[in-house]
PDB file of N, CA and C in Angstrom:
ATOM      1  N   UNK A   1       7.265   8.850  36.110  1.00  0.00           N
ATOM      2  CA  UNK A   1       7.350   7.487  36.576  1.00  0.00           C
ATOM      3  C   UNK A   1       8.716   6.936  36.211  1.00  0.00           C
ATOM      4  N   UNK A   2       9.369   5.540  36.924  1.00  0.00           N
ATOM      5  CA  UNK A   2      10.549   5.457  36.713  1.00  0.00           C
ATOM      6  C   UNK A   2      11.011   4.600  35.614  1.00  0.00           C
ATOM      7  N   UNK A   3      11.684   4.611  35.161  1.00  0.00           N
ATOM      8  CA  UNK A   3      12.042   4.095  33.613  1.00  0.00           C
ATOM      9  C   UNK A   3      12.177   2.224  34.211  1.00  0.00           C
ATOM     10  N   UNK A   4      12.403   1.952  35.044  1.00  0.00           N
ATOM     11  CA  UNK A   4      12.512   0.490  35.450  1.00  0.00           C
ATOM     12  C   UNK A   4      11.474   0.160  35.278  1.00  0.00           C
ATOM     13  N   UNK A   5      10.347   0.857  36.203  1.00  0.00           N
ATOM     14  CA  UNK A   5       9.384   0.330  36.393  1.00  0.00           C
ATOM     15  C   UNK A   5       8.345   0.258  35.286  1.00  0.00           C
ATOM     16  N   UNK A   6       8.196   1.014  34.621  1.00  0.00           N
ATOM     17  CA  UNK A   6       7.436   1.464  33.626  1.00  0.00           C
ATOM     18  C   UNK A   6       8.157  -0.045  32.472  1.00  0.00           C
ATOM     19  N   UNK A   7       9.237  -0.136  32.416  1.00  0.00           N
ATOM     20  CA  UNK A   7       9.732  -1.283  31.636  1.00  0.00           C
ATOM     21  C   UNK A   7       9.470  -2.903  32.599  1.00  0.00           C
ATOM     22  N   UNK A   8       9.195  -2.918  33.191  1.00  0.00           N
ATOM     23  CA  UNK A   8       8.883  -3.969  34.023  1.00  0.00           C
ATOM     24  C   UNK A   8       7.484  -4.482  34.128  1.00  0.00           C
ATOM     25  N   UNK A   9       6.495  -3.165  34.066  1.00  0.00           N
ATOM     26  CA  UNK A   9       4.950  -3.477  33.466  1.00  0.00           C
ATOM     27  C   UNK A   9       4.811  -3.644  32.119  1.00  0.00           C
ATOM     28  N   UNK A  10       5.210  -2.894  31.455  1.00  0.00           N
ATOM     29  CA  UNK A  10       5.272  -2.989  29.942  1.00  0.00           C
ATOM     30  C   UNK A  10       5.546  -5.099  30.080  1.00  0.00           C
ATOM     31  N   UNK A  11       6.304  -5.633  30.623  1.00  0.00           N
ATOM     32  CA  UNK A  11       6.849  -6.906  30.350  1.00  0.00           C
ATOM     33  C   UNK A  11       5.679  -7.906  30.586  1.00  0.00           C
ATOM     34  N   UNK A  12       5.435  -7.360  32.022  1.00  0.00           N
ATOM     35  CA  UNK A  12       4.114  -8.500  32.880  1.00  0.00           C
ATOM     36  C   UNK A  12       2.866  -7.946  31.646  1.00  0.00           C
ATOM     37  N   UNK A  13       2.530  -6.790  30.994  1.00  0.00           N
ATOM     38  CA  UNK A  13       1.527  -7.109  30.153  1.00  0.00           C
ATOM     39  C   UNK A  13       1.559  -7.538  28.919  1.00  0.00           C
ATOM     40  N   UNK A  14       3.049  -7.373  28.700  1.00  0.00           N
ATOM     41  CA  UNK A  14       2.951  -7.737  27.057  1.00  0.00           C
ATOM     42  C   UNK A  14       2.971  -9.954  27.034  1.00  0.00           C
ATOM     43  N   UNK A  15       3.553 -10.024  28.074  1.00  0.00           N
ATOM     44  CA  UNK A  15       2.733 -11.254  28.584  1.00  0.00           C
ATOM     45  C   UNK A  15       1.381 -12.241  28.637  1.00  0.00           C
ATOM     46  N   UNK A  16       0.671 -11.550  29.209  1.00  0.00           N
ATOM     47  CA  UNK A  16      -0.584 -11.259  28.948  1.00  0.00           C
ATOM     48  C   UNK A  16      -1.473 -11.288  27.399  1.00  0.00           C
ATOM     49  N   UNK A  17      -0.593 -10.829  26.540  1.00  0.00           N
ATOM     50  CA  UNK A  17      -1.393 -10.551  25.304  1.00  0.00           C
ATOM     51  C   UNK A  17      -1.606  -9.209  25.107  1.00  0.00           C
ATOM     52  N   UNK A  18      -1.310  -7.987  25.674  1.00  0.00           N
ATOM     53  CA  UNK A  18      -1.465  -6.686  26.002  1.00  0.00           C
ATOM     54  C   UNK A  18       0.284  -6.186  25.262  1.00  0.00           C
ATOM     55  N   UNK A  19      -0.208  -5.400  23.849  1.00  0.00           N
ATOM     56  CA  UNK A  19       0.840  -4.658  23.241  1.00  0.00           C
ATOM     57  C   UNK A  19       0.962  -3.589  24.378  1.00  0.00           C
ATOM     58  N   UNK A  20       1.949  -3.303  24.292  1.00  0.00           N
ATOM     59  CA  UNK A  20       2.538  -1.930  25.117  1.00  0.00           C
ATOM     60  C   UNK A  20       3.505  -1.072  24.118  1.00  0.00           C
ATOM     61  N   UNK A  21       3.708   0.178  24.432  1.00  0.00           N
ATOM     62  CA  UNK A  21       4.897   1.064  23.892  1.00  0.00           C
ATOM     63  C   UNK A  21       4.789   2.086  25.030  1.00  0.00           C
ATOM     64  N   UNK A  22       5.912   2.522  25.542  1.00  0.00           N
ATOM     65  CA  UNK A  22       6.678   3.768  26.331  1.00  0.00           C
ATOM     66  C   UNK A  22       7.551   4.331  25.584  1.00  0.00           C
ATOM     67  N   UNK A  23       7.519   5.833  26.144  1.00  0.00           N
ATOM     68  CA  UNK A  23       8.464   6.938  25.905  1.00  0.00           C
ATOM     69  C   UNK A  23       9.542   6.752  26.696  1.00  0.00           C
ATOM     70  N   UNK A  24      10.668   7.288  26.221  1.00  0.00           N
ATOM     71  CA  UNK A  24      11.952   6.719  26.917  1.00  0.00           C
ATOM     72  C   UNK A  24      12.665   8.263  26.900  1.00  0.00           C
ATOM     73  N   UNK A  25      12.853   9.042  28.054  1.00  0.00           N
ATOM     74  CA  UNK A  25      14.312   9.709  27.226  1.00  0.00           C
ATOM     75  C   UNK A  25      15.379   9.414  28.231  1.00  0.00           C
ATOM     76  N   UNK A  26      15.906   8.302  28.582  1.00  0.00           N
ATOM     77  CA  UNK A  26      16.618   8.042  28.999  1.00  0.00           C
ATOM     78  C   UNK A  26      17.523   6.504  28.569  1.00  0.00           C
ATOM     79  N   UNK A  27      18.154   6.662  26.922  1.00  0.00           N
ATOM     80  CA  UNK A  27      18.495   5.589  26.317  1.00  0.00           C
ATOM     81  C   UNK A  27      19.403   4.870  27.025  1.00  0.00           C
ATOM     82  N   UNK A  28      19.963   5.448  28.299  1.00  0.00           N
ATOM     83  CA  UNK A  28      21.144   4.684  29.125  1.00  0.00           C
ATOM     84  C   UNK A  28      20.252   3.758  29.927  1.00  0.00           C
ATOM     85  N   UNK A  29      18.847   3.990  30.539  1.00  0.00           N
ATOM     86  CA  UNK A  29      18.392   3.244  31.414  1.00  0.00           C
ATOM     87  C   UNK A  29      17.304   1.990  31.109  1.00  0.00           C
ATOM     88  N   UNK A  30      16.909   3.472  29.877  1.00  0.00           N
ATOM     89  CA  UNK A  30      16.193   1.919  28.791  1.00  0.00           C
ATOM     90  C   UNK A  30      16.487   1.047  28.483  1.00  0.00           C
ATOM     91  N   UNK A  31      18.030   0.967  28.137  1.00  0.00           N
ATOM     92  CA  UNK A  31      18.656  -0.631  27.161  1.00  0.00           C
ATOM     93  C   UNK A  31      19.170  -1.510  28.475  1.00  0.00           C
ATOM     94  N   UNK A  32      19.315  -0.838  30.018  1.00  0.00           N
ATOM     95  CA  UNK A  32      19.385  -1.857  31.308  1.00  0.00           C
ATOM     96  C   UNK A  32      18.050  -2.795  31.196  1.00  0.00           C
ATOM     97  N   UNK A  33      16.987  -2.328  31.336  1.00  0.00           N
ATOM     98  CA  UNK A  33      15.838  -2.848  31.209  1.00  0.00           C
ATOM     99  C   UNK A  33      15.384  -3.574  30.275  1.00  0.00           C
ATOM    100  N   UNK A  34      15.305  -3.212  28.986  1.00  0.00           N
ATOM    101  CA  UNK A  34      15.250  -3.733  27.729  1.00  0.00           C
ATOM    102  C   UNK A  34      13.553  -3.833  27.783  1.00  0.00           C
ATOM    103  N   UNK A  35      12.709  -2.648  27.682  1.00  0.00           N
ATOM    104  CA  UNK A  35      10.970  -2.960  27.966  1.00  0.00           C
ATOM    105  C   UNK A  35      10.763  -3.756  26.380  1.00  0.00           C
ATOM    106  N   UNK A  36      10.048  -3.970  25.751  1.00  0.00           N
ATOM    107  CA  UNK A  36       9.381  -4.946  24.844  1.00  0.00           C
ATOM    108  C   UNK A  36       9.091  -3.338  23.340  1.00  0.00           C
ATOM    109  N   UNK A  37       8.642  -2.006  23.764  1.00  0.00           N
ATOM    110  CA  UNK A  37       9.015  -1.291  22.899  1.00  0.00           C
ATOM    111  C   UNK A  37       8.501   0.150  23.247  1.00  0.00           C
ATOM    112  N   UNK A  38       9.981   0.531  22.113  1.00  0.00           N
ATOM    113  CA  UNK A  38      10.332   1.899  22.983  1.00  0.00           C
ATOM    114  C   UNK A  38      10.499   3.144  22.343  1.00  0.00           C
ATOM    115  N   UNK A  39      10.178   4.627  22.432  1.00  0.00           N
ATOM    116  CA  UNK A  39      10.315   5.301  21.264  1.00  0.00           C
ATOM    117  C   UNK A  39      11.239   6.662  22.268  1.00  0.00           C
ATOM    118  N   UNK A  40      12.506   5.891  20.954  1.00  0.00           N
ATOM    119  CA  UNK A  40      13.050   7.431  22.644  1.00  0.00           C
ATOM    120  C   UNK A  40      13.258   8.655  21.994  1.00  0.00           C
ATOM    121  N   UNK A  41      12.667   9.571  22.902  1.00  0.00           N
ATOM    122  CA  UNK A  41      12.410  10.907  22.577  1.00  0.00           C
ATOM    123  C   UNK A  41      13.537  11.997  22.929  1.00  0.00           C
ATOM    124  N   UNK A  42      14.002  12.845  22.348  1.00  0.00           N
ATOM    125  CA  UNK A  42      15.187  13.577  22.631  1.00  0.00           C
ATOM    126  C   UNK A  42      14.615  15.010  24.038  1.00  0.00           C
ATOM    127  N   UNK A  43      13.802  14.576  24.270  1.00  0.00           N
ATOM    128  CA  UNK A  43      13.467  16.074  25.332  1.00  0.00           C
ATOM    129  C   UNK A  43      14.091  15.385  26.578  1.00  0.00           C
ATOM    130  N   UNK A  44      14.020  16.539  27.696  1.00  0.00           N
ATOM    131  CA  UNK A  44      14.480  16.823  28.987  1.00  0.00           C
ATOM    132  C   UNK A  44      13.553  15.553  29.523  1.00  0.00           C
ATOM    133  N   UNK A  45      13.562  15.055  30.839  1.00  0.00           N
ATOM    134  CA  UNK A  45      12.929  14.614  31.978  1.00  0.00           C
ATOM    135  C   UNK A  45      11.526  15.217  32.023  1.00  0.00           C
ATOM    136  N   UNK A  46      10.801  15.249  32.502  1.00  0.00           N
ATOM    137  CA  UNK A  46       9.483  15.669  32.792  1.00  0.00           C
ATOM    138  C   UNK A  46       8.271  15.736  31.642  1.00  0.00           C
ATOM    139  N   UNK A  47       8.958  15.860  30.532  1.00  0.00           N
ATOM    140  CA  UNK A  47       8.392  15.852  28.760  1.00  0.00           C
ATOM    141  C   UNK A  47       8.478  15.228  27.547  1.00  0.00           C
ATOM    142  N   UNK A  48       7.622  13.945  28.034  1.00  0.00           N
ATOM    143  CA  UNK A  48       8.385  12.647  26.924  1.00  0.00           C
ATOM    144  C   UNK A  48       7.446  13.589  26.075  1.00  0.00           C
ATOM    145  N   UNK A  49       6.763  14.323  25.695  1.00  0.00           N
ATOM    146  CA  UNK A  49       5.531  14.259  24.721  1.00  0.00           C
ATOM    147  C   UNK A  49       6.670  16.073  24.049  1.00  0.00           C
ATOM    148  N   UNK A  50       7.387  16.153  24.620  1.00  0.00           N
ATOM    149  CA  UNK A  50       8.573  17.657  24.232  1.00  0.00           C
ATOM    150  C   UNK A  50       7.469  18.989  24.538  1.00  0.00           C
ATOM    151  N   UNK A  51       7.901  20.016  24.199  1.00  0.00           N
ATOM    152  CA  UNK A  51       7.525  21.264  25.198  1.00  0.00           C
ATOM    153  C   UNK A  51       6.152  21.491  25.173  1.00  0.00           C
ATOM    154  N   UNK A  52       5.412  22.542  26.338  1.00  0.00           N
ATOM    155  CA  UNK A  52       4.374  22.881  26.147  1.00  0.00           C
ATOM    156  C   UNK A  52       4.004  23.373  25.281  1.00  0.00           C
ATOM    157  N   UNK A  53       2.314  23.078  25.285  1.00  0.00           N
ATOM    158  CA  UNK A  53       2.005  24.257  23.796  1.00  0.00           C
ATOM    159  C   UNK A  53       2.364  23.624  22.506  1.00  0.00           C
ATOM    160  N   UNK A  54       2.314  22.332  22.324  1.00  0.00           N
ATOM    161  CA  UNK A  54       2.917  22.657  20.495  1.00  0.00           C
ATOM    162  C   UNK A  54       1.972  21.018  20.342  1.00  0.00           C
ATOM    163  N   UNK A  55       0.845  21.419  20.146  1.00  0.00           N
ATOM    164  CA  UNK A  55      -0.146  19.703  20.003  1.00  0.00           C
ATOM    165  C   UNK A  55       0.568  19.436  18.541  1.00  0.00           C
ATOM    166  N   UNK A  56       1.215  20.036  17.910  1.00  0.00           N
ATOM    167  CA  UNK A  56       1.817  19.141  16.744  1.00  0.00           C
ATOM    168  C   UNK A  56       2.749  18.463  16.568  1.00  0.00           C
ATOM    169  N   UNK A  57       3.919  18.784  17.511  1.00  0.00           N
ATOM    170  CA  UNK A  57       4.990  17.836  17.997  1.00  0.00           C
ATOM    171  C   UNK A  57       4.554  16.959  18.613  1.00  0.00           C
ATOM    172  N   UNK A  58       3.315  17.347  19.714  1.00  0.00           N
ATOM    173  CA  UNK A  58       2.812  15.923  20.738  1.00  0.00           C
ATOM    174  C   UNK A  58       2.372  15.048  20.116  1.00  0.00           C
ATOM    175  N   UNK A  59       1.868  15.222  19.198  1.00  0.00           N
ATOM    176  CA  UNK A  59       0.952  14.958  18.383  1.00  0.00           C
ATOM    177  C   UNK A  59       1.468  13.417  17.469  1.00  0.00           C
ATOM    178  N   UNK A  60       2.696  14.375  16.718  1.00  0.00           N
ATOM    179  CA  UNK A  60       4.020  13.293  15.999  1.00  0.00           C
ATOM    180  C   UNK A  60       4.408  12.713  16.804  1.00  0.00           C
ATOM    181  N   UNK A  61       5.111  12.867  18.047  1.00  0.00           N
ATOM    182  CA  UNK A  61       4.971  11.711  19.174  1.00  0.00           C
ATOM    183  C   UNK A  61       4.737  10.394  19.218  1.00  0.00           C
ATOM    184  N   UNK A  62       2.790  10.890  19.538  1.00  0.00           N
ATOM    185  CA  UNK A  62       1.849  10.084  19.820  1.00  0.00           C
ATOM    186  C   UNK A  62       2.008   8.884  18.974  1.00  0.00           C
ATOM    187  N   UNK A  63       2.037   9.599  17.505  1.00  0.00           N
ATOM    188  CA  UNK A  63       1.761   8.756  16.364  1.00  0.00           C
ATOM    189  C   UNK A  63       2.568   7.697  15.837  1.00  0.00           C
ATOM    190  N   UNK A  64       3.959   8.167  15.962  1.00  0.00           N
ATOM    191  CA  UNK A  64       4.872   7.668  15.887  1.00  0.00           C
ATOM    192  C   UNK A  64       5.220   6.722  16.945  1.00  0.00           C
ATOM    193  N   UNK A  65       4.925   7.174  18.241  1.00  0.00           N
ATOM    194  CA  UNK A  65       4.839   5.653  19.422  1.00  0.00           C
ATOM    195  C   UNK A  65       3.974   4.528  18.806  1.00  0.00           C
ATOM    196  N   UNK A  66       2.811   4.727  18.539  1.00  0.00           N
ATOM    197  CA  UNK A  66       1.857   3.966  18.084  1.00  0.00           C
ATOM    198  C   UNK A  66       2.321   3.205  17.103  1.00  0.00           C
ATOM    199  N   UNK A  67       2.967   3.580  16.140  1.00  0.00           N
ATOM    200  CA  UNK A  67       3.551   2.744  15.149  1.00  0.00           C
ATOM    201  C   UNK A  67       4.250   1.371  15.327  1.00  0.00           C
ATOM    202  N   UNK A  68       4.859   1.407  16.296  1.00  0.00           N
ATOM    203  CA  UNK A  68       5.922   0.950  17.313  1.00  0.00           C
ATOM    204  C   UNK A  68       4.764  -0.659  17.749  1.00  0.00           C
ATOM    205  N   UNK A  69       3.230  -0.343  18.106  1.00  0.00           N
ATOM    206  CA  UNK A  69       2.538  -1.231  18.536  1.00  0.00           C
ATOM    207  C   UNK A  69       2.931  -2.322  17.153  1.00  0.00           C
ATOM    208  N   UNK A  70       2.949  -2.730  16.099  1.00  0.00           N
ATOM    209  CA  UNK A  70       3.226  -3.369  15.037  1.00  0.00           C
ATOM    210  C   UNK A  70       4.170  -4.050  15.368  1.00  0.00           C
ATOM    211  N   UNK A  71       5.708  -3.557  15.939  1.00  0.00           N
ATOM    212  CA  UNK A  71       6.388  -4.378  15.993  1.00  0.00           C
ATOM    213  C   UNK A  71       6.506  -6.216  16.631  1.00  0.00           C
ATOM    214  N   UNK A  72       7.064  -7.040  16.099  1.00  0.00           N
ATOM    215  CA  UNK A  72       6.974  -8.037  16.656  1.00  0.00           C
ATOM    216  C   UNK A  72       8.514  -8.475  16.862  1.00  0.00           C
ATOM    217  N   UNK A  73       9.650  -7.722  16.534  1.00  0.00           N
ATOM    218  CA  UNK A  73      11.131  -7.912  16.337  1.00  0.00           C
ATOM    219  C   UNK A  73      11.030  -7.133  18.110  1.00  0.00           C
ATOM    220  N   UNK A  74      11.425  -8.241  19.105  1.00  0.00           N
ATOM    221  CA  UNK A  74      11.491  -7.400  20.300  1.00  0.00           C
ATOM    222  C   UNK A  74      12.538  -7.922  21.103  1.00  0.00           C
ATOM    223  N   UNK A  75      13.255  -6.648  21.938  1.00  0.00           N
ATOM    224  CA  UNK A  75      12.655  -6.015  22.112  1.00  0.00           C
ATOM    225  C   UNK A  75      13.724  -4.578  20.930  1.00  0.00           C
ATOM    226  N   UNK A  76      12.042  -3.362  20.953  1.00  0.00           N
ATOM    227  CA  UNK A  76      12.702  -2.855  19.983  1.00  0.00           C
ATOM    228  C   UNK A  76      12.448  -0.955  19.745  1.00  0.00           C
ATOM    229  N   UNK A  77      13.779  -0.559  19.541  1.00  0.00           N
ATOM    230  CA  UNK A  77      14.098   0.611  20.176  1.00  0.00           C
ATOM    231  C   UNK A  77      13.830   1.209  19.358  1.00  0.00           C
ATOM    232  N   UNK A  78      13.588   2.186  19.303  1.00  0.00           N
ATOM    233  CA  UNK A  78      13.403   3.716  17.979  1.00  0.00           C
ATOM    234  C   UNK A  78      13.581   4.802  18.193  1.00  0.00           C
ATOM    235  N   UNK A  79      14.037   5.354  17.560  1.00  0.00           N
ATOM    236  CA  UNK A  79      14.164   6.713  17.884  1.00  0.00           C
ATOM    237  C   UNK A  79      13.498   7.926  17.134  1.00  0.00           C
ATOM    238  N   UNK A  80      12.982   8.907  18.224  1.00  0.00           N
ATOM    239  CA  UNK A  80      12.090   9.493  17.501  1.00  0.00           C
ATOM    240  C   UNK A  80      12.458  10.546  16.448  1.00  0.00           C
ATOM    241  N   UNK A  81      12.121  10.606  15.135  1.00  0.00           N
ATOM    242  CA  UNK A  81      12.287  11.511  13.704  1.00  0.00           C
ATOM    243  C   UNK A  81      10.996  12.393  13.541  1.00  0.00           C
ATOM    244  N   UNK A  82      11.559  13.994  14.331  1.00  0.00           N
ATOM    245  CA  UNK A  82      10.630  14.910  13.891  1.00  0.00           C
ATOM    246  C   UNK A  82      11.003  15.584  12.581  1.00  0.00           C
ATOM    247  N   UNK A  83       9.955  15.293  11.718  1.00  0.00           N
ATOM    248  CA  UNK A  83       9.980  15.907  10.549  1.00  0.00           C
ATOM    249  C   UNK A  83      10.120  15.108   9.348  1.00  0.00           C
TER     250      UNK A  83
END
């Protein structure tokens, strides 16, 4: 899905009362947009969650996006720390 758009819903719900967080690996297109919060991930296009096969990286991911729901300093970028 496209990094605009995906930052453009993230906005109309966090509106709403609806926390949001997206995967980003595209820090050039993310900070045009500026979504409400963001965890950018160092993999390729097609694999915010990084390669097949490894539920323990996806996993740290997951968890680490989630963290991100807490924030109230917005909007607000992170970057993801495996390990």
């Amino acid at each position: 899905m496209c990094h605009q758009t995906v930052g453009l819903i993230q906005g109309l719900l966090e509106d709403t009362g609806i926390a949001t967080v997206s995967l980003s690996v595209s820090e050039e297109m993310t900070r045009k947009v500026r979504p409400p919060r963001v965890l950018l991930v160092p993999f390729p296009f097609g694999y915010p969650l990084g390669k097949p096969n490894d539920p323990a990286l996806q996993r740290t991911v997951i968890l680490e996006s989630f963290g991100l729901l807490q924030r109230t300093d917005l909007p607000a970028l992170e970057r993801f720390r495996d390990g």
